[in-house]
N, C-alpha and C. Protein backbone atom coordinates (compact mmCIF):
# COMPACT_ATOMS: atom_id res chain seq x y z
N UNK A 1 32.63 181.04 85.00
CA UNK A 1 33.13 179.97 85.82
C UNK A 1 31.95 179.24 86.45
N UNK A 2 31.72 178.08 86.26
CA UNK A 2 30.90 176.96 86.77
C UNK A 2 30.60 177.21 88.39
N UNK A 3 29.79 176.89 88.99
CA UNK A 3 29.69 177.03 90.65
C UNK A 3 30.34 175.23 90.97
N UNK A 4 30.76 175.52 92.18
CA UNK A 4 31.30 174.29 92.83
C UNK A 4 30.29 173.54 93.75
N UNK A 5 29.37 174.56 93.71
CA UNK A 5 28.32 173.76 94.80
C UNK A 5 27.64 172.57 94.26
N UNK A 6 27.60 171.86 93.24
CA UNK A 6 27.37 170.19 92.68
C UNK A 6 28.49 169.44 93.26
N UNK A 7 29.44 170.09 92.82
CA UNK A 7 30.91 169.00 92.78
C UNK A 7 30.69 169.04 94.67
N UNK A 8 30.94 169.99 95.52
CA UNK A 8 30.96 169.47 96.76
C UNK A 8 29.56 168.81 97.47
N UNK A 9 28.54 169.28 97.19
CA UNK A 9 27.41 168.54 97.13
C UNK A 9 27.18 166.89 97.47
N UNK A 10 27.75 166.91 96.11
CA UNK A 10 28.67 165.16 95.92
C UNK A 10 28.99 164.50 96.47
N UNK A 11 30.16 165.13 97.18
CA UNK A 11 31.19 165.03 97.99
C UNK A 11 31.18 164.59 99.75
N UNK A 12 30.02 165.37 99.88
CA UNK A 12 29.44 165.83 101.00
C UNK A 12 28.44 164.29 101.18
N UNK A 13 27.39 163.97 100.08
CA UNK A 13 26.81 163.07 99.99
C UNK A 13 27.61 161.47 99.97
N UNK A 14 28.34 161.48 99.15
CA UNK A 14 29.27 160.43 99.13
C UNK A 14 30.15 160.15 100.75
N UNK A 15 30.54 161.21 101.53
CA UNK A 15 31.45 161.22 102.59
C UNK A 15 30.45 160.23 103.52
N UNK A 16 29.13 160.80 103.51
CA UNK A 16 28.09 160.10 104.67
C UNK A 16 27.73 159.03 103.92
N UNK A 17 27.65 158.68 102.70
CA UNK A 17 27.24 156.97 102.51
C UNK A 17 28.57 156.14 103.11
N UNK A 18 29.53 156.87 102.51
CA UNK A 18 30.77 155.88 103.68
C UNK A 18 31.00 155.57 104.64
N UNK A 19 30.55 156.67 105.29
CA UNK A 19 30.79 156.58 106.85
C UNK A 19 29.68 155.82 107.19
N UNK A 20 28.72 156.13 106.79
CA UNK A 20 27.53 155.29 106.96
C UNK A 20 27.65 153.03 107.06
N UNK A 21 27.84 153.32 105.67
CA UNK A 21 28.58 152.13 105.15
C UNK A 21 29.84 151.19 105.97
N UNK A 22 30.72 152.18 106.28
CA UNK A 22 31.91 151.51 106.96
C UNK A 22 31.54 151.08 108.39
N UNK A 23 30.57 152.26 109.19
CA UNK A 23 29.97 151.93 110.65
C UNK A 23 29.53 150.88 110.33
N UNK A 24 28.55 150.57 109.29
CA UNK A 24 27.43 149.16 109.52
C UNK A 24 28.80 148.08 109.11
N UNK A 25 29.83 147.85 108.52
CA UNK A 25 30.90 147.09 107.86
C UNK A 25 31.23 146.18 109.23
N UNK A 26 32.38 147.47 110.13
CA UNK A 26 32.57 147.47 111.11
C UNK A 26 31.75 146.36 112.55
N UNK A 27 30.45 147.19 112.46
CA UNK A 27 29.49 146.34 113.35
C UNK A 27 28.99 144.92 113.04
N UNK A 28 29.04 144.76 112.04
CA UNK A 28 28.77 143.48 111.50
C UNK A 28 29.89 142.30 111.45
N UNK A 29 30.87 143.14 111.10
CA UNK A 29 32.26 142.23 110.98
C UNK A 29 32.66 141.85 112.39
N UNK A 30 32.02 143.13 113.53
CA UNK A 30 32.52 142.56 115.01
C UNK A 30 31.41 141.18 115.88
N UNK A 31 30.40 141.16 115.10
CA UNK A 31 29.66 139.86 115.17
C UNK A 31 30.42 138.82 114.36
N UNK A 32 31.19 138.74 113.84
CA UNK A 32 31.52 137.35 112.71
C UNK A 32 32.10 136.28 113.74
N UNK A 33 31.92 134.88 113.46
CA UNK A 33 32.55 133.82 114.11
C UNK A 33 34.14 134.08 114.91
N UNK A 34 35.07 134.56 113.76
CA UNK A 34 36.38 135.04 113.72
C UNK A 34 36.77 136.13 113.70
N UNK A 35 36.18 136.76 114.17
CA UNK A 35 36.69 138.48 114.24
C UNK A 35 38.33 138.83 113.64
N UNK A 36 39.40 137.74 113.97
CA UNK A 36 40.87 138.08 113.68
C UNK A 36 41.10 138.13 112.36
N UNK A 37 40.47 137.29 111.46
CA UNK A 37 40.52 137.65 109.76
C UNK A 37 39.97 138.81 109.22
N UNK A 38 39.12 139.43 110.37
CA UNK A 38 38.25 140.86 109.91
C UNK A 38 39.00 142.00 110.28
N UNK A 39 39.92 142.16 111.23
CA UNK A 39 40.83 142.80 111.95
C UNK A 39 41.54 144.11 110.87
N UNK A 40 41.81 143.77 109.91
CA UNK A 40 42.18 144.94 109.10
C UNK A 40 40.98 145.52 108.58
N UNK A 41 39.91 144.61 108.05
CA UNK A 41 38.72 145.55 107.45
C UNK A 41 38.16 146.65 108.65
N UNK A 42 38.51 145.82 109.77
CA UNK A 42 37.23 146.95 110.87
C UNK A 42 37.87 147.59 111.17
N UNK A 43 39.73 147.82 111.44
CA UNK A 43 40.66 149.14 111.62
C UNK A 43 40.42 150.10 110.28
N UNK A 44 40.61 149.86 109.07
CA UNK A 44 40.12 150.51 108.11
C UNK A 44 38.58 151.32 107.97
N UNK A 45 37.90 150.48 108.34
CA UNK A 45 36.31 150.90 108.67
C UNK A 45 36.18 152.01 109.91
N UNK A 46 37.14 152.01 110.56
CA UNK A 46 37.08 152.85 111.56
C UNK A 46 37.75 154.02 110.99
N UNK A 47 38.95 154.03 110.32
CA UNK A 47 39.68 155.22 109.88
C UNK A 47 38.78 155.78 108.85
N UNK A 48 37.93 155.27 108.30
CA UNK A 48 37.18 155.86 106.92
C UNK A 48 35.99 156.52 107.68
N UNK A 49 35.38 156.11 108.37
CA UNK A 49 34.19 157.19 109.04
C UNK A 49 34.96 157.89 109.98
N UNK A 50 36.39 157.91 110.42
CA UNK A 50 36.47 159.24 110.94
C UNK A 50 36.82 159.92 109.76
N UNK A 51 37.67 159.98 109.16
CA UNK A 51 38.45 160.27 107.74
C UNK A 51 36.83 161.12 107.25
N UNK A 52 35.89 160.25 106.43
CA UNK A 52 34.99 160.44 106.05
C UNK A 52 34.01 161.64 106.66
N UNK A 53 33.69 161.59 108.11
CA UNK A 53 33.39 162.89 108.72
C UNK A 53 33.74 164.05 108.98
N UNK A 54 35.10 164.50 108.54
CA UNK A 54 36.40 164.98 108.54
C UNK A 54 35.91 165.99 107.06
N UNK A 55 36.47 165.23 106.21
CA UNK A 55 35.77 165.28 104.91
C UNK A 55 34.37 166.27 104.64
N UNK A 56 33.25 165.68 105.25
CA UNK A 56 31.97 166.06 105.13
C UNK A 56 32.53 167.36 106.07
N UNK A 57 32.84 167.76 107.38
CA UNK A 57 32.53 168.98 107.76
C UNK A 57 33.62 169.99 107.10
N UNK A 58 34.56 169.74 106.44
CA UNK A 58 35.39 170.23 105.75
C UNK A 58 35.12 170.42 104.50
N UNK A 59 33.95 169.92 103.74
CA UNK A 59 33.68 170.19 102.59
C UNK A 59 32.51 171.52 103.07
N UNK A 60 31.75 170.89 103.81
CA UNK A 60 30.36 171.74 104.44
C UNK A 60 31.02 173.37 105.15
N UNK A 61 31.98 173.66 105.29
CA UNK A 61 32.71 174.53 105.84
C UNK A 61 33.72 175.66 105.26
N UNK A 62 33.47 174.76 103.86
CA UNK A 62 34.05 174.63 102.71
C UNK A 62 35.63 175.60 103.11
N UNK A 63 36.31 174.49 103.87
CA UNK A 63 37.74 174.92 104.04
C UNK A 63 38.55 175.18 103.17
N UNK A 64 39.90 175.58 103.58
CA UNK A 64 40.96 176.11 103.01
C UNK A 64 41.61 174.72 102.73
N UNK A 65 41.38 173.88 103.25
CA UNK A 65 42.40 172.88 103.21
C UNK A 65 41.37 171.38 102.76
N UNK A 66 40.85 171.84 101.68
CA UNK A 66 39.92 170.76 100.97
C UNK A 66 40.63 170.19 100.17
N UNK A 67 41.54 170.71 99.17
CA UNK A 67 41.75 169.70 98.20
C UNK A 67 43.04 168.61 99.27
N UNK A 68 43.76 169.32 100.28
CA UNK A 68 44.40 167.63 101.35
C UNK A 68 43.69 166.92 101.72
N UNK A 69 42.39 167.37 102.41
CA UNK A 69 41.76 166.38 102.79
C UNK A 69 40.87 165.40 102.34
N UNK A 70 40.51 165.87 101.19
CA UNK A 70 39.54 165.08 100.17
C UNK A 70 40.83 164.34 99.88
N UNK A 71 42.20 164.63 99.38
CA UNK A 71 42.86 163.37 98.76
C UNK A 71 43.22 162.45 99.83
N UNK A 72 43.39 163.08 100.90
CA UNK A 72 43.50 161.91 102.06
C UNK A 72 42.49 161.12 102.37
N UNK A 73 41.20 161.48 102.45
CA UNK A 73 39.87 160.36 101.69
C UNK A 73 39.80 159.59 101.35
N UNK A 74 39.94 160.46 99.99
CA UNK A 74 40.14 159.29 98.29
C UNK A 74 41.37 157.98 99.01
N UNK A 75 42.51 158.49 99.25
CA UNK A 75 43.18 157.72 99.63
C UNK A 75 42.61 156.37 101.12
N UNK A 76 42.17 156.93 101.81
CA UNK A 76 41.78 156.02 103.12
C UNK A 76 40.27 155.29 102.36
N UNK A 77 39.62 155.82 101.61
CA UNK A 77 38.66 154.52 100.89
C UNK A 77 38.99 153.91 100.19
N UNK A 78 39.69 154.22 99.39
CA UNK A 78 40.38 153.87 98.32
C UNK A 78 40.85 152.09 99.34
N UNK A 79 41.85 152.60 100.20
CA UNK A 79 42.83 151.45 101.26
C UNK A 79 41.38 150.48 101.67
N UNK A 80 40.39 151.23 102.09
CA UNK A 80 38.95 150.42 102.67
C UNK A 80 38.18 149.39 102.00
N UNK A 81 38.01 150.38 100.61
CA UNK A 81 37.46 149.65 99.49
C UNK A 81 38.40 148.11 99.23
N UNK A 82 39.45 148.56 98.68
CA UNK A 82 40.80 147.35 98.55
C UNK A 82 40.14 145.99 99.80
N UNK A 83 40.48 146.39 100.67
CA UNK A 83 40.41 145.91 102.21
C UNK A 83 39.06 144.73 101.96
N UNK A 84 37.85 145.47 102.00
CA UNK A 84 36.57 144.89 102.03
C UNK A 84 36.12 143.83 101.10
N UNK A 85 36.84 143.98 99.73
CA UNK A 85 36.62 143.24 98.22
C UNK A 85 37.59 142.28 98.94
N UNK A 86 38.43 141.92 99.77
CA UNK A 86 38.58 140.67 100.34
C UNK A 86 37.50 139.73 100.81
N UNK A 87 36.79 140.37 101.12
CA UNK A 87 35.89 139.85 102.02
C UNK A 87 33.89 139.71 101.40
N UNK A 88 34.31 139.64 100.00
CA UNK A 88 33.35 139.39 99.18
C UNK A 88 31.77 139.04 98.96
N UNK A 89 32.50 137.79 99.73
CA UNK A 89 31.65 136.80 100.15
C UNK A 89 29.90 137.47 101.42
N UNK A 90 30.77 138.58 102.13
CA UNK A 90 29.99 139.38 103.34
C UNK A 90 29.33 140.60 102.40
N UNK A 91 27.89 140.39 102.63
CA UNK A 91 26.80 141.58 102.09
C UNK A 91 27.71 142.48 102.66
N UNK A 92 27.93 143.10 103.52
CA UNK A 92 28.07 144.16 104.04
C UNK A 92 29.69 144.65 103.73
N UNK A 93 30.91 143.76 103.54
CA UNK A 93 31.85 144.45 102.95
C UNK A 93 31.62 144.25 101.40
N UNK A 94 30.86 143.98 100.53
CA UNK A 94 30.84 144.33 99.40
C UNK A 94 30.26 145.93 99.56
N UNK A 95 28.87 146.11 100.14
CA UNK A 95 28.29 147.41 100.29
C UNK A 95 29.38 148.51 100.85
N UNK A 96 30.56 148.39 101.82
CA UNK A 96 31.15 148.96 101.98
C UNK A 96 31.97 149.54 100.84
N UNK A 97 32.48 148.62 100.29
CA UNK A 97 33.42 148.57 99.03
C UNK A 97 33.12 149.60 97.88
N UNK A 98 31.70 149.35 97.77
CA UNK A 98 31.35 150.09 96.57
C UNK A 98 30.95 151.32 96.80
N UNK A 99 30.71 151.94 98.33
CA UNK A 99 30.52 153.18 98.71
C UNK A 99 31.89 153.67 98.73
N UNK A 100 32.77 153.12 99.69
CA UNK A 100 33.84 153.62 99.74
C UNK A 100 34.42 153.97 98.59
N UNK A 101 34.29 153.40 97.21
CA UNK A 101 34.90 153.42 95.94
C UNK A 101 34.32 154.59 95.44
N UNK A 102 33.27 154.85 95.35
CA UNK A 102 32.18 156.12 95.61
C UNK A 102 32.86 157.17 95.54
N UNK A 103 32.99 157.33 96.78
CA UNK A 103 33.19 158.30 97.93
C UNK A 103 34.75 158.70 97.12
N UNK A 104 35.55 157.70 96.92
CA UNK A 104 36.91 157.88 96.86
C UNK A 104 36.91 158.58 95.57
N UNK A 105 35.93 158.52 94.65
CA UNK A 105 35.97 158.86 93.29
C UNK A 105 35.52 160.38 93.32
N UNK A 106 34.48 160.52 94.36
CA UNK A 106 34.07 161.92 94.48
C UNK A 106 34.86 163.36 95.17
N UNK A 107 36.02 161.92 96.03
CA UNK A 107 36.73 162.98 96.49
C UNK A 107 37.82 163.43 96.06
N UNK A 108 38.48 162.24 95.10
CA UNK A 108 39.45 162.62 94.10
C UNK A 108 38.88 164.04 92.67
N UNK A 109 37.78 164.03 92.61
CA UNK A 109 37.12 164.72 91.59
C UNK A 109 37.43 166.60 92.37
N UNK A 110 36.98 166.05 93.78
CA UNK A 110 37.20 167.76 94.21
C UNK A 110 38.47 167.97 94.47
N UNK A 111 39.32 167.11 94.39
CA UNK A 111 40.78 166.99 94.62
C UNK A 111 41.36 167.84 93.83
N UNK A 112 40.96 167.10 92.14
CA UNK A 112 41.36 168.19 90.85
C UNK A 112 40.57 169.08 90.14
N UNK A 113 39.80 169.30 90.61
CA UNK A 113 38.91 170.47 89.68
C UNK A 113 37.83 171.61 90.69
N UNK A 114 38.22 170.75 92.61
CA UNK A 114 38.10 172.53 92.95
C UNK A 114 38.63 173.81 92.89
N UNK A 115 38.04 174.41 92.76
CA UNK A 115 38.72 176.21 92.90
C UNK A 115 38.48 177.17 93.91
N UNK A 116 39.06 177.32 94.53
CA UNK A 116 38.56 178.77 95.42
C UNK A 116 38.17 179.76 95.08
């Protein structure tokens, strides 16, 4: 049997480029001219670095209850990523986007093929 310590590794790495990613999203989007068109990206940006830190100490802890919370992840970047590719046009929700998409891919991966 393969070790899991790559696959969460990953996981672990991917969780903090998001959170990473979504904080700077967030802060940037709360400087914009119009803040009210940004209003769903920066509620999203907020749920994904908590979500996302969640994640990381739950992978690092390597809980009982990893494969829910990694799909609840996958799922809340997944919603982030969506969210940010609105907003294209902004360096910083594209960079979000493609971490979050990341992240969501890495956490769907420990979703189906961790093992205890």
């Amino acid at each position: 049997m393969q070790s899991s310590a790559p696959l969460l590794l990953d996981g672990i790495n991917a969780c903090v480029a998001a959170a990473i990613s979504s904080k700077h999203c967030a802060a940037e989007s709360l400087q914009a001219d119009d803040v009210t068109i940004l209003a769903a990206c920066i509620q999203l940006n907020d749920e994904c670095v908590a979500i996302c830190l969640l994640t990381m100490n739950a992978l690092v802890c390597k809980s009982a209850f990893i494969k829910d919370i990694c799909g609840l992840c996958a799922t809340i970047c997944e919603a982030c990523a969506i969210e940010c590719e609105k907003h294209i046009h902004m360096a910083h929700c594209t960079a979000c986007a493609l971490q979050c998409r990341q992240c969501a891919l890495q956490c769907s991966k420990i979703t189906y093929h961790y093992s205890f």
